[in-house]
C-alpha atoms as a PDB file:
ATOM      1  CA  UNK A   1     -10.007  -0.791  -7.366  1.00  0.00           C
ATOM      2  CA  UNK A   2      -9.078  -4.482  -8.927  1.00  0.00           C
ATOM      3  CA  UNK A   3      -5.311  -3.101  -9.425  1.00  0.00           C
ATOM      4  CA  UNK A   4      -4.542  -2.703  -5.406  1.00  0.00           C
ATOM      5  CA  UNK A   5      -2.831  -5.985  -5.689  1.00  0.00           C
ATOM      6  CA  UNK A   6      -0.334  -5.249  -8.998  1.00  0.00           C
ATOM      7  CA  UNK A   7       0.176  -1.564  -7.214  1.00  0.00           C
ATOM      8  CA  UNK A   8       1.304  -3.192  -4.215  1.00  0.00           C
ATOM      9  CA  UNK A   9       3.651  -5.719  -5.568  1.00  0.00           C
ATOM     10  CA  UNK A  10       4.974  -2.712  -7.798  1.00  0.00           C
ATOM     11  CA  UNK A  11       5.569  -0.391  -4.557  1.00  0.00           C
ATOM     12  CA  UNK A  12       5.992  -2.825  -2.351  1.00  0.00           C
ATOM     13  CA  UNK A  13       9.404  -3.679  -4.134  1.00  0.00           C
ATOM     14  CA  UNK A  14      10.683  -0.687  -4.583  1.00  0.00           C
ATOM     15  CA  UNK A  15      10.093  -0.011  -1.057  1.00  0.00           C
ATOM     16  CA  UNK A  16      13.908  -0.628   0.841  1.00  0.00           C
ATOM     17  CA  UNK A  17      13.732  -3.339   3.170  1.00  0.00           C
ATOM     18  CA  UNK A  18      15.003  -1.433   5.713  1.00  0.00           C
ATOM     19  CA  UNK A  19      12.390   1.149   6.074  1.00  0.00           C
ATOM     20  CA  UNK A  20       9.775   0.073   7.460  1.00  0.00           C
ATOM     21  CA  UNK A  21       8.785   3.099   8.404  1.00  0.00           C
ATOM     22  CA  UNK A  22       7.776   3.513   4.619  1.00  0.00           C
ATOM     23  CA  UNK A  23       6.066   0.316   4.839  1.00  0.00           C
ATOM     24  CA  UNK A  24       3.485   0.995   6.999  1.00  0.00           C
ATOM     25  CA  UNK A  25       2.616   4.436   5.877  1.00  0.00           C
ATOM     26  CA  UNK A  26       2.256   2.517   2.936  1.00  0.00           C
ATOM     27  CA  UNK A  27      -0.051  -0.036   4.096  1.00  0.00           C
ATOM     28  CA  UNK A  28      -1.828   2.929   6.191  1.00  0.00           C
ATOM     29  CA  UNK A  29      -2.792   4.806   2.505  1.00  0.00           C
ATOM     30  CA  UNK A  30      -3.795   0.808   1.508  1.00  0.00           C
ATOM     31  CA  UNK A  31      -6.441   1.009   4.339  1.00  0.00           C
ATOM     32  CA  UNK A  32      -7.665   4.587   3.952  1.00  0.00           C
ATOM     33  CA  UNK A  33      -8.451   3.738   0.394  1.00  0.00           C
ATOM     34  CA  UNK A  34     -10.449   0.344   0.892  1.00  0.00           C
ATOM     35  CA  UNK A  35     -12.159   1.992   3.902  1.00  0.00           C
ATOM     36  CA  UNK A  36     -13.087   5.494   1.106  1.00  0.00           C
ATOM     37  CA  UNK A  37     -14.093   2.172  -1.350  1.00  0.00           C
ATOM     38  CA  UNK A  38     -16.451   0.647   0.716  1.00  0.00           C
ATOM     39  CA  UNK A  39     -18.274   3.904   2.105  1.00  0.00           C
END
């Protein structure tokens, strides 16, 4: 997946601030998918 980066500038700005709580679920779905990638 060579777009992770562009996807997470994309979501990552559209993501409030002040929910971080939407952050790291985000950055949890970022891990799950490089750990599926590198099985």
């Amino acid at each position: 997946m060579l777009n992770d980066a562009s996807g997470f500038e994309k979501v990552y700005i559209k993501v409030p601030m002040n929910e971080p709580a939407a952050i790291i679920h985000y950055m949890q779905k970022v891990e799950n998918k490089k750990q599926q990638d590198m099985l």
